[in-house]
N, C-alpha and C. Protein backbone atom coordinates (compact mmCIF):
# COMPACT_ATOMS: atom_id res chain seq x y z
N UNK A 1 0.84 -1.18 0.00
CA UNK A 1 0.00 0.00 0.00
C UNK A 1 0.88 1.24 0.00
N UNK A 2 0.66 2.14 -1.55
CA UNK A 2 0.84 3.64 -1.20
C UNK A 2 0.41 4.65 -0.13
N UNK A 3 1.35 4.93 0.33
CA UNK A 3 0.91 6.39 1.59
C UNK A 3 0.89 7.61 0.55
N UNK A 4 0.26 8.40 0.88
CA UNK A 4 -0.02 9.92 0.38
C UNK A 4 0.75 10.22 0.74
N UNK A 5 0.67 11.57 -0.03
CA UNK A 5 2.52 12.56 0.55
C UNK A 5 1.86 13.32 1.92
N UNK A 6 0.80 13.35 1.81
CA UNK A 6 0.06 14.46 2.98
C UNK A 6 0.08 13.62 4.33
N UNK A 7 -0.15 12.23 3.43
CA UNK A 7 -0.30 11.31 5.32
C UNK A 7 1.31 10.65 5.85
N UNK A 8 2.35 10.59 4.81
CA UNK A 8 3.34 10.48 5.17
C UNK A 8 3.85 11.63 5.95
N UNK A 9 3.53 13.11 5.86
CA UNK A 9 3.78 13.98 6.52
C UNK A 9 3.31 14.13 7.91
N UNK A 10 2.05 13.75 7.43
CA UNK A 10 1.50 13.40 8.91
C UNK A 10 2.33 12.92 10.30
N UNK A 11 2.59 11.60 9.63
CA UNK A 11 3.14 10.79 10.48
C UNK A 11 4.43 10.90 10.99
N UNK A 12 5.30 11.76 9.68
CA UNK A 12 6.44 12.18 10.59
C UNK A 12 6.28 13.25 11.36
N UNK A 13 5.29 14.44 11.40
CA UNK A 13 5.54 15.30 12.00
C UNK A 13 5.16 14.95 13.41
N UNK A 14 4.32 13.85 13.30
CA UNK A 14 3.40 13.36 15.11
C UNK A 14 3.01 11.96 15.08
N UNK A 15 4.89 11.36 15.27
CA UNK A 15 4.63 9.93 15.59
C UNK A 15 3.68 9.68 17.01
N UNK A 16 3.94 10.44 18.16
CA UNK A 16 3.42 9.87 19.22
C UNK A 16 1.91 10.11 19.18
N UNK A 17 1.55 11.13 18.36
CA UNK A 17 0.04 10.94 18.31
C UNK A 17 -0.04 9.48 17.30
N UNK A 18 0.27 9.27 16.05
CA UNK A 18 -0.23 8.23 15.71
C UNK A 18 0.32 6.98 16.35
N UNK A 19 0.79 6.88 17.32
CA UNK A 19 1.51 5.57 18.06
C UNK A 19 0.02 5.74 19.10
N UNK A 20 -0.27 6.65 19.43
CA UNK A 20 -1.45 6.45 20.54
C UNK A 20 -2.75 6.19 19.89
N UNK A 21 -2.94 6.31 18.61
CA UNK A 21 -4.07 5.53 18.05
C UNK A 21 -3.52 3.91 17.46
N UNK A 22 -2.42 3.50 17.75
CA UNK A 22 -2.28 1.99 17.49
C UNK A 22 -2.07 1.29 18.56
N UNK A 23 -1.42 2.20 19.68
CA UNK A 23 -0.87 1.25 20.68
C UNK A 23 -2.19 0.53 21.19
N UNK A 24 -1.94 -0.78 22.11
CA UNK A 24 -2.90 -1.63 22.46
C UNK A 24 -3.16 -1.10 24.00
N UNK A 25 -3.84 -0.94 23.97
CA UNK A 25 -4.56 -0.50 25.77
C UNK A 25 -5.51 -1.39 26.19
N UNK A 26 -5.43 -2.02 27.37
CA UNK A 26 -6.18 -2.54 28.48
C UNK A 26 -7.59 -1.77 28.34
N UNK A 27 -8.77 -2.14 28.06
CA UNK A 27 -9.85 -1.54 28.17
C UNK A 27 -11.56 -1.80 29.22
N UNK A 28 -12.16 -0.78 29.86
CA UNK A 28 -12.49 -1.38 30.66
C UNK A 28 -14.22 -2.16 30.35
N UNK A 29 -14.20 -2.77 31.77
CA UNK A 29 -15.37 -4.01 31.35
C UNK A 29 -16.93 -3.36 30.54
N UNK A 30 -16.93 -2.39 30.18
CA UNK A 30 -18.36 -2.35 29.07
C UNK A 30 -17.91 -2.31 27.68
N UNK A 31 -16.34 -1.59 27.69
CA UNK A 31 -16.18 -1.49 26.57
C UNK A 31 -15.43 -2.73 25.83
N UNK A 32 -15.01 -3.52 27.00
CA UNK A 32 -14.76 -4.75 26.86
C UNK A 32 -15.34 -6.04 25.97
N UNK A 33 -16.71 -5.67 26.84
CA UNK A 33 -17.86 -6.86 26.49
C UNK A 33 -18.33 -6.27 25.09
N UNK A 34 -18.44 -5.07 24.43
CA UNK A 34 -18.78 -4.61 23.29
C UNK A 34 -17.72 -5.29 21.92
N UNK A 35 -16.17 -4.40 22.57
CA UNK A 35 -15.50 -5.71 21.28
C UNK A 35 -14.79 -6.53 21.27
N UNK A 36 -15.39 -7.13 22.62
CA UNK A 36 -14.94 -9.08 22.38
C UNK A 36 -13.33 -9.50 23.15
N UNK A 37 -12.63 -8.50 23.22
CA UNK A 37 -10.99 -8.21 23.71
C UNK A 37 -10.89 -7.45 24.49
N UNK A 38 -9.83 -8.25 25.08
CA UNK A 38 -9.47 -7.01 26.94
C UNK A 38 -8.07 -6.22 25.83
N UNK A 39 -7.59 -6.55 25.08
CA UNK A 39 -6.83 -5.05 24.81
C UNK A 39 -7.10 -4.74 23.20
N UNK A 40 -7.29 -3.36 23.39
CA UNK A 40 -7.56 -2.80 21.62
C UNK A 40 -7.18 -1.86 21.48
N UNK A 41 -6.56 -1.15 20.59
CA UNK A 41 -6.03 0.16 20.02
C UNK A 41 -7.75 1.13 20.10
N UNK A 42 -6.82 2.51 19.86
CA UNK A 42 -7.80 3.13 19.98
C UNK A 42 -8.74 3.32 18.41
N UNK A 43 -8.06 2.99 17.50
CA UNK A 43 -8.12 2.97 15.94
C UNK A 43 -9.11 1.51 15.84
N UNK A 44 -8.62 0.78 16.05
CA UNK A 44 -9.33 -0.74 16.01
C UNK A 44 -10.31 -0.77 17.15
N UNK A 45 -10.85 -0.31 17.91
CA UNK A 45 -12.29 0.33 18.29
C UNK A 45 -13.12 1.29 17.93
N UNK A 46 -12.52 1.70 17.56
CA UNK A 46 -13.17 3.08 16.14
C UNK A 46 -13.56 2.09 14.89
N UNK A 47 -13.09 1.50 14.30
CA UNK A 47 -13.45 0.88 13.48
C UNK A 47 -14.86 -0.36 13.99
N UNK A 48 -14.35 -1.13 14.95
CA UNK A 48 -15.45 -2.16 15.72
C UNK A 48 -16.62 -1.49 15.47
N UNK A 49 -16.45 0.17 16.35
CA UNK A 49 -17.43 0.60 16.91
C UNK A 49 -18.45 0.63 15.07
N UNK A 50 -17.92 1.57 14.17
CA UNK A 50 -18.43 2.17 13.36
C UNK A 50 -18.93 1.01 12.16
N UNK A 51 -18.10 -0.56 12.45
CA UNK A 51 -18.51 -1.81 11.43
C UNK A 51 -20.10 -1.97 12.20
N UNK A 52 -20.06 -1.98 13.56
CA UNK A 52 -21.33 -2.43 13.98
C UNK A 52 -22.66 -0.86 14.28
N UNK A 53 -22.37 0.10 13.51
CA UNK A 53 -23.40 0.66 13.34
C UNK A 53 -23.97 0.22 11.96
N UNK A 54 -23.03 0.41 11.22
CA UNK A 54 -22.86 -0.12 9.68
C UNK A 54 -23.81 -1.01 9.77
N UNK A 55 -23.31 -2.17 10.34
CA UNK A 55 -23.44 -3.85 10.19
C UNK A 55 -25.47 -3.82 10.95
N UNK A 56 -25.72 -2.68 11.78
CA UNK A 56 -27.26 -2.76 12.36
C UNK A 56 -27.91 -1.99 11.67
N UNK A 57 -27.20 -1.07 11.00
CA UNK A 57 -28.14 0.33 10.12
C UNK A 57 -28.71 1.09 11.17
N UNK A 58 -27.88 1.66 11.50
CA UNK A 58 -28.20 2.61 13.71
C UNK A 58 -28.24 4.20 12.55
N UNK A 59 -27.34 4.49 11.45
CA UNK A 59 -27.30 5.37 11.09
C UNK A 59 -28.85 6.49 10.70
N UNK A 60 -29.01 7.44 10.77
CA UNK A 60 -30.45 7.99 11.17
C UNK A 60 -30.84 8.10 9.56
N UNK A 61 -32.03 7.49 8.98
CA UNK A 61 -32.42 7.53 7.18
C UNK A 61 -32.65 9.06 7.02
N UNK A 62 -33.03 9.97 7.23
CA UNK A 62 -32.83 11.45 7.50
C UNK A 62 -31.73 12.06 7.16
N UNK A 63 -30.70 11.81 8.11
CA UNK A 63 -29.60 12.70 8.60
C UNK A 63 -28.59 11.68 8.76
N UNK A 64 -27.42 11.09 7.81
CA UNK A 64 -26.69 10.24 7.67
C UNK A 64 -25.72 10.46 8.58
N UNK A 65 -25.42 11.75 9.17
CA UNK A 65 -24.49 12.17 10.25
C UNK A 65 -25.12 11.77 11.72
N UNK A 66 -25.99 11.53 11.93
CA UNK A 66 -26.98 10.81 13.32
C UNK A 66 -26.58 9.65 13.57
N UNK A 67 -26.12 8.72 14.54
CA UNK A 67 -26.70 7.38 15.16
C UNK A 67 -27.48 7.55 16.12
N UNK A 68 -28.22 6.92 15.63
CA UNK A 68 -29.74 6.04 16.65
C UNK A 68 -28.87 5.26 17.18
N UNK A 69 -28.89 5.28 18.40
CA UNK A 69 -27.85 4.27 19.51
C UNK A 69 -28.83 2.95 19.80
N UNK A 70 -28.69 1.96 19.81
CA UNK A 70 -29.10 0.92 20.25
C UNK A 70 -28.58 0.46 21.89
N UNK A 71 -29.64 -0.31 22.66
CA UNK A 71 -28.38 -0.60 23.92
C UNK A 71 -27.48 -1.12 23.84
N UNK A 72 -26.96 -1.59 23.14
CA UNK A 72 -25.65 -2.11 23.31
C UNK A 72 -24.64 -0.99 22.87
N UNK A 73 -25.11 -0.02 22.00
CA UNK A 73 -24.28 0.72 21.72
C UNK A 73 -24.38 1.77 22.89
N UNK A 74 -25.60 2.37 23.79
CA UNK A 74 -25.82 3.19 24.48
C UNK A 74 -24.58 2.58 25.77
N UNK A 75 -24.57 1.63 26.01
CA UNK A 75 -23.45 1.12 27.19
C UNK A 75 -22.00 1.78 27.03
N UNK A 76 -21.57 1.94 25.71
CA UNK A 76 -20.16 2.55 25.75
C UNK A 76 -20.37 3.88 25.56
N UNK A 77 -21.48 4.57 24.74
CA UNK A 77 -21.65 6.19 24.66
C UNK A 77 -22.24 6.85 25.31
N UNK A 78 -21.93 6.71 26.74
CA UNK A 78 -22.32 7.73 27.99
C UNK A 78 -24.04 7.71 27.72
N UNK A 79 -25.13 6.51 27.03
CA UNK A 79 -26.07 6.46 27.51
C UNK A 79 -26.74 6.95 26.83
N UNK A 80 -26.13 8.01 25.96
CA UNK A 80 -27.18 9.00 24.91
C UNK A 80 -27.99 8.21 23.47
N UNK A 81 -29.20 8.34 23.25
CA UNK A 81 -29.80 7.82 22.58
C UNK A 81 -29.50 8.07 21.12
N UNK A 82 -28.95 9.43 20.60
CA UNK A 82 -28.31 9.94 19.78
C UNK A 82 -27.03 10.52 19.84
N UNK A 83 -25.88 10.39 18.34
CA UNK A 83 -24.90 11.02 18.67
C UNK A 83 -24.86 11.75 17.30
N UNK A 84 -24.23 12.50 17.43
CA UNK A 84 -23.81 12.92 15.92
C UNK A 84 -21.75 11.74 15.44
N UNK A 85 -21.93 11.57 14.29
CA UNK A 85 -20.37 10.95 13.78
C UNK A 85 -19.42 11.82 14.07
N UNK A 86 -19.55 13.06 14.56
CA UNK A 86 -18.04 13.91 14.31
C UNK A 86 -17.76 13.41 16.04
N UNK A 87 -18.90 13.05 17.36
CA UNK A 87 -18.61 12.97 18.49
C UNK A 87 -17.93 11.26 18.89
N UNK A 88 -18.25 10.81 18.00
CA UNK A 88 -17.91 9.22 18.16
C UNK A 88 -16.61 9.29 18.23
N UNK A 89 -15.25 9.83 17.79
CA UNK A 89 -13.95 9.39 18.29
C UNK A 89 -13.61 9.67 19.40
N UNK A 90 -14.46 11.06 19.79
CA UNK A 90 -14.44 11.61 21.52
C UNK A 90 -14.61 10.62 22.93
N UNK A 91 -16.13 10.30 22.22
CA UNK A 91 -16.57 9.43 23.21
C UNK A 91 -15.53 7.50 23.23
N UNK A 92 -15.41 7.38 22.19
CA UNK A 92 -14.88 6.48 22.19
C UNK A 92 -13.18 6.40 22.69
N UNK A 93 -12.73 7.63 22.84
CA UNK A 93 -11.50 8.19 23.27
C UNK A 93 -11.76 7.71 25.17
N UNK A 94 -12.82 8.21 25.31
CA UNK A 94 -13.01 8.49 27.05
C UNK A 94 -12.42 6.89 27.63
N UNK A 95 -12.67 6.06 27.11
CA UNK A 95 -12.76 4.89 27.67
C UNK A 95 -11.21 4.04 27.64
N UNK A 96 -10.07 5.06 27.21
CA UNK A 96 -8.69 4.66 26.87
C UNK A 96 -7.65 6.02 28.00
N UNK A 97 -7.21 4.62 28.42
CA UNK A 97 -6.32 5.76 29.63
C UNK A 97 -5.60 7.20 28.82
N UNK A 98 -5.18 7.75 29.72
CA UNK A 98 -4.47 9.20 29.01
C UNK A 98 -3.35 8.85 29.00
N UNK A 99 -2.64 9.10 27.91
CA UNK A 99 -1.38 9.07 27.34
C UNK A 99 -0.15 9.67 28.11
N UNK A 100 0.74 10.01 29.11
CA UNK A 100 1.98 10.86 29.52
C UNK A 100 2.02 11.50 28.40
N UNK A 101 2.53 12.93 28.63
CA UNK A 101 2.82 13.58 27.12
C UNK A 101 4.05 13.75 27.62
């Protein structure tokens, strides 16, 4: 696989940010039981999370930027019945220890 010149830049300018979306973190028991593994990157739960809205059709027929949360999805997103897509890496961030900078 080709890298872009823009995302190769990326990555050199802020390895430790993209090392903290691969590294594997210990995660805790709701977000656990959601994808199946006690350790997951923060990237490879972003993805879990967003195959299984995909995979239920949670996305709102309206407003393609909406999830309709289901309970299982409401257990890892602080409960809210709706989210908008730009808040899902946030929330899905909360649940991964903080990094030392």
């Amino acid at each position: 696989m080709v890298l872009k010149s823009a995302t190769k830049k990326a990555v050199a300018e802020s390895p430790k940010r993209l090392a903290n979306l691969i590294d594997l973190a210990n995660v805790p028991s709701t977000l656990r039981e959601f994808v199946g593994q006690s350790q997951i990157s923060r990237l490879g739960c972003f993805i879990r999370v967003w195959s299984y809205i995909k995979e239920q059709n949670l996305q709102d027929a309206v407003d393609m930027n909406i999830v309709n949360c289901d309970d299982k999805l409401k257990r890892i997103l602080l409960g809210k019945d709706q989210i908008k897509l730009a808040e899902l890496p946030t929330l899905i961030k909360l649940h991964f220890p903080k990094q030392p900078k």
